[in-house]
Protein backbone atom coordinates (compact mmCIF):
# COMPACT_ATOMS: atom_id res chain seq x y z
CA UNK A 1 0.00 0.00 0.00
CA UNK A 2 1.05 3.72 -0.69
CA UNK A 3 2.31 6.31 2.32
CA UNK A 4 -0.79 8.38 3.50
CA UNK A 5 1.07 11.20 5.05
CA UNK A 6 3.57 12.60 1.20
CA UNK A 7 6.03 15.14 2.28
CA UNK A 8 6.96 17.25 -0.77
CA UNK A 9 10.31 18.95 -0.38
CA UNK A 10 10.45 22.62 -1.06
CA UNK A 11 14.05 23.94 -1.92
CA UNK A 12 13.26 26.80 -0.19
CA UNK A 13 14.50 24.76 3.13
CA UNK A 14 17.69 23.71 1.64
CA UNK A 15 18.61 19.97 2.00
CA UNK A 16 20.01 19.83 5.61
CA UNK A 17 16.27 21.06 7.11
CA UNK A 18 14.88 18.67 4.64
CA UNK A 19 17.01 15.87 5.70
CA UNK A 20 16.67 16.42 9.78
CA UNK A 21 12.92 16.65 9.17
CA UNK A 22 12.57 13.44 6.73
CA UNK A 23 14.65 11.50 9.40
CA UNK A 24 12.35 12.50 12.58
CA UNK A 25 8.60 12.36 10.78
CA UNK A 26 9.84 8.84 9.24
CA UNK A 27 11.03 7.77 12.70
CA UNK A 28 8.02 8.79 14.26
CA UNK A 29 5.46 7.22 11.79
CA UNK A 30 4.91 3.28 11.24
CA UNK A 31 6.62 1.90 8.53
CA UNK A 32 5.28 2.28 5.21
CA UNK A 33 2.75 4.96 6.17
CA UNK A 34 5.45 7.96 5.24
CA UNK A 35 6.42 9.44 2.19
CA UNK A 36 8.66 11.98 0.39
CA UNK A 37 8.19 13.55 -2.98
CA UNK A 38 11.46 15.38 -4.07
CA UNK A 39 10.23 18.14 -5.66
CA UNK A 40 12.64 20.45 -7.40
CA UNK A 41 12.08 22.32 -10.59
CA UNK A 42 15.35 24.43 -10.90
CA UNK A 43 18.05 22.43 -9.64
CA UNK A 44 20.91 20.62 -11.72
CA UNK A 45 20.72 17.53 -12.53
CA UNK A 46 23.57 15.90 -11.14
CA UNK A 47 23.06 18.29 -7.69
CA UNK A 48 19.51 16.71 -7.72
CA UNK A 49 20.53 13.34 -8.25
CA UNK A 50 23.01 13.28 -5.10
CA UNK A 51 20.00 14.95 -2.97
CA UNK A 52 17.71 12.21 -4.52
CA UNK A 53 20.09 9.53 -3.22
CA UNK A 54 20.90 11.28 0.34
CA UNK A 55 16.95 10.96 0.32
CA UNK A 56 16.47 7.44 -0.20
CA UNK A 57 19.59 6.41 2.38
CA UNK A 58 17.68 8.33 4.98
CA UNK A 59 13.99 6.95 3.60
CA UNK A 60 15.39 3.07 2.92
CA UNK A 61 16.24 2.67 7.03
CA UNK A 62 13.13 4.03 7.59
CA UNK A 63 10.57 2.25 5.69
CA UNK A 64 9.61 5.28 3.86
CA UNK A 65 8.66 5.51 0.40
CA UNK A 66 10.74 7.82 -2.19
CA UNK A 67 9.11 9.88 -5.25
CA UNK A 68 10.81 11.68 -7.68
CA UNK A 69 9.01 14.58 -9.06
CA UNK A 70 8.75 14.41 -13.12
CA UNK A 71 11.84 12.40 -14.13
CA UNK A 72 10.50 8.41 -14.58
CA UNK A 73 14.58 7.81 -15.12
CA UNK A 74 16.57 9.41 -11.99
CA UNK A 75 13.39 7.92 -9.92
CA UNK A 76 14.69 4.28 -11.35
CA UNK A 77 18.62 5.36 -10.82
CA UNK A 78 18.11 6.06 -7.16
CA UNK A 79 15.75 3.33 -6.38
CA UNK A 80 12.90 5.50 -5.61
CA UNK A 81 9.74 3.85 -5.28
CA UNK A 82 7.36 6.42 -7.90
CA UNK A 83 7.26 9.18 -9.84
CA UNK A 84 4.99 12.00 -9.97
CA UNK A 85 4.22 14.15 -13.03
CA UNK A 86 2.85 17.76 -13.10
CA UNK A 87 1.72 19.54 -16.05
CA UNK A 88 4.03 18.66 -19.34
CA UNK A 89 5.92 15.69 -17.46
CA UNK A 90 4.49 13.14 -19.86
CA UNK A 91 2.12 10.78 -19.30
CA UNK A 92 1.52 7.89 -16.97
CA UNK A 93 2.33 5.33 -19.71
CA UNK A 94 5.41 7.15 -20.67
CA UNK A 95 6.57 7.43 -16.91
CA UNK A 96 6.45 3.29 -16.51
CA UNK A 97 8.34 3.06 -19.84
CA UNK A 98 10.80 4.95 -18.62
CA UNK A 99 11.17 3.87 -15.72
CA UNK A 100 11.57 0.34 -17.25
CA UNK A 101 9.51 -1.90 -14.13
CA UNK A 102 6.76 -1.52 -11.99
CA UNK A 103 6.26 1.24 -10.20
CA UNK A 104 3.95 3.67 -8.75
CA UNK A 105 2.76 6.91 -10.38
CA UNK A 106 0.86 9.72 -9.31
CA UNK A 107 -0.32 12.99 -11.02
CA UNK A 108 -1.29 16.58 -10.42
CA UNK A 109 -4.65 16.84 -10.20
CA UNK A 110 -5.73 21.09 -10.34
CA UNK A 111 -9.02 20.33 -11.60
CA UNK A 112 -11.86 17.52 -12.25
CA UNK A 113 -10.85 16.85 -15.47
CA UNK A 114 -7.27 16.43 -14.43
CA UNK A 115 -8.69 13.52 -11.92
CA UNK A 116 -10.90 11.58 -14.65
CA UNK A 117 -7.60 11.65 -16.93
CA UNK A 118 -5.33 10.57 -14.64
CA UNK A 119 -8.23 7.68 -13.75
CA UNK A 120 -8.49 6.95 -17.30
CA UNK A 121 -4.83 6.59 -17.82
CA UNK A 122 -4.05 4.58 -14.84
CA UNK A 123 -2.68 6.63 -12.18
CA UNK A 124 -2.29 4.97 -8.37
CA UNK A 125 -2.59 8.28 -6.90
CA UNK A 126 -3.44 12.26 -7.85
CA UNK A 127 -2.70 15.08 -5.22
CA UNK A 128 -5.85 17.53 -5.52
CA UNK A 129 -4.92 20.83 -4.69
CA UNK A 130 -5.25 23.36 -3.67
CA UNK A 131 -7.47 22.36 -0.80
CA UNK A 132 -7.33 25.32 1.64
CA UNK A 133 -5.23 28.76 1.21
CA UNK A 134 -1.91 28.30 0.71
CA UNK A 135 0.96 30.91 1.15
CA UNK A 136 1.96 32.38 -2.20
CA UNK A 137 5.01 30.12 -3.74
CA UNK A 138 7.31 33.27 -3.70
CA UNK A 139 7.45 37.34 -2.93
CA UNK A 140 5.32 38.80 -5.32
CA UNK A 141 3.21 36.17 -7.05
CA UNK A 142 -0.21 35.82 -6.30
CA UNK A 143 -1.68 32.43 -4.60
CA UNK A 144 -3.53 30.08 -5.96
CA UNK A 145 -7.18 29.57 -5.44
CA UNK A 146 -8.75 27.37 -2.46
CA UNK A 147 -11.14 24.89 -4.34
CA UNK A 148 -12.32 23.50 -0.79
CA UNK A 149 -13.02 19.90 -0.04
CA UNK A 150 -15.45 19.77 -2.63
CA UNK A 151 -12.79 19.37 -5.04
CA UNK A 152 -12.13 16.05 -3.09
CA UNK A 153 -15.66 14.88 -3.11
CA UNK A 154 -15.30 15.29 -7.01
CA UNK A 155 -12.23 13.84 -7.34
CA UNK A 156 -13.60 10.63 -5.49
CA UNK A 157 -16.17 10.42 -8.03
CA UNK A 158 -13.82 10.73 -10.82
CA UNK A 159 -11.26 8.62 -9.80
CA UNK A 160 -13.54 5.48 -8.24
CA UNK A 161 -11.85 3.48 -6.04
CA UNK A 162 -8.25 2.05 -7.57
CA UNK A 163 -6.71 5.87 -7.41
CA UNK A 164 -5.22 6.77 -4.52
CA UNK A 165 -6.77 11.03 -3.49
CA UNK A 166 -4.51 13.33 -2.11
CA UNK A 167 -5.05 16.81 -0.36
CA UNK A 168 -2.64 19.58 -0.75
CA UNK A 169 -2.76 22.94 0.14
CA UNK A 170 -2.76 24.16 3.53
CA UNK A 171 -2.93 20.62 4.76
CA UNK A 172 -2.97 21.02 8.95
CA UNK A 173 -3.63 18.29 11.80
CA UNK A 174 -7.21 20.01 12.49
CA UNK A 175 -8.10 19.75 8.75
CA UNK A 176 -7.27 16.20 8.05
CA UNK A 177 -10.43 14.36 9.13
CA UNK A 178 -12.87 16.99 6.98
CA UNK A 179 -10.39 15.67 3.85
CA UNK A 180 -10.81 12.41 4.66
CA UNK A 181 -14.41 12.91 5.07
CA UNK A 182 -14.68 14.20 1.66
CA UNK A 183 -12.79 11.50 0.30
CA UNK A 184 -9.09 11.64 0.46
CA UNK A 185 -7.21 8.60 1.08
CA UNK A 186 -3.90 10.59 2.30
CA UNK A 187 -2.72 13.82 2.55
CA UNK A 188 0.58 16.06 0.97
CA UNK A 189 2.05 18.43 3.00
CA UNK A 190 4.98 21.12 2.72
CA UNK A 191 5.52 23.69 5.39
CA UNK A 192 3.35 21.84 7.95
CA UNK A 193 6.14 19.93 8.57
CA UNK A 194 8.99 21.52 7.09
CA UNK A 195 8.57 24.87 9.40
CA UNK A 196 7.69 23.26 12.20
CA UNK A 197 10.30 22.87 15.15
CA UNK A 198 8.54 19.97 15.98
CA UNK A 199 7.69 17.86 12.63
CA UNK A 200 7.44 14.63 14.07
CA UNK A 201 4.87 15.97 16.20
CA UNK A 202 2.76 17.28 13.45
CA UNK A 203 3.31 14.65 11.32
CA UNK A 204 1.78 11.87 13.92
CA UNK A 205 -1.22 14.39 14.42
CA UNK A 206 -1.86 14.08 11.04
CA UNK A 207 -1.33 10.29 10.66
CA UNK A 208 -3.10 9.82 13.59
CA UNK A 209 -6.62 11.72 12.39
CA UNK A 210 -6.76 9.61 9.07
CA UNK A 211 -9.10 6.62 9.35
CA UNK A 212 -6.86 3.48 10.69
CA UNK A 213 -6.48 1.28 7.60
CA UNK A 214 -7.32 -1.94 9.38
């Protein structure tokens, strides 16, 4: 089974605060149930490819789960366990090919139609967003739209019941039960943890107000 607590790493942080929080949330959370997405648009290759395997030392003790964000190839290089494609990363067919064996693939999902493609194209998971108000990505530019959890009551319509439903955006410990309410099997999460002085914390908050899977 897929993680139901998805970091996604925000360069912002830089890699040591990434690393110190992926090593306490994953030590904190039962094995298998945690997740990191390495998301990083601007950074060089090879740079990105020695983060992505400092990532999956740290996630391998732990039992976590490793995604690479849009490249199907340096996910299979470092061992990751899935890859996740935005908008113009290809598609979900093209991810396994490249990555050349099973593995699991997720998608952006920004609106409905997003969800019934990824569905129809067979996605294990889609992160909805954004969910709640989000801080603006950086100085200046303007944030995106809440769709509320009505967007995840939708996207459990569209996606039926093999694709995994994320929320992201604004994700917090009091808003995970009205998510999962409305549908979502997990949730993503970026500053909640990765600002926090006390991640772990947060992180088994949020694990802990998800429906227990057995």
């Amino acid at each position: 089974m897929a993680p139901r607590v998805l970091l996604v790493t925000d360069p912002s942080f830089g890699d040591e605060i990434t690393l110190r929080c992926v090593v306490a949330v994953a030590a904190e959370l039962p094995p298998g149930e945690f997740g990191v997405q390495l998301r990083d648009k601007a950074r060089p290759r090879v740079s990105l490819r020695v983060f992505a395997l400092a990532l999956r030392a740290v996630t391998r003790r732990a039992g976590a789960w490793l995604i690479v964000n849009g490249d199907a190839r340096l996910a299979r290089d470092v061992g990751a366990d899935g890859v996740h494609l935005g908008r113009g990363a290809g598609t979900v067919a093209e991810a396994r090919a490249a990555f050349g064996r099973k593995t699991w693939v997720s998608v952006a999902a920004h609106t409905d139609e997003d969800v019934g493609r990824a569905a129809a194209d067979g996605a294990d998971g889609a992160l909805v967003s954004p969910i709640f108000p989000t801080r603006p990505p950086s100085p200046g530019s303007a944030a995106k739209r809440e769709r509320g959890l009505g967007a995840l009551r939708a996207a459990r319509a569209a996606a039926g019941a093999r694709v995994q439903i994320y929320a992201l955006g604004g994700i917090t410990p009091e808003r995970v039960r009205g998510c999962a309410r409305a549908g979502a099997d997990g949730v993503a999460v970026l500053r909640a943890l990765l600002a926090s002085d006390r991640p772990a914390a947060v992180a088994r908050a949020i694990h802990d107000a998800l429906p227990a899977r057995w």
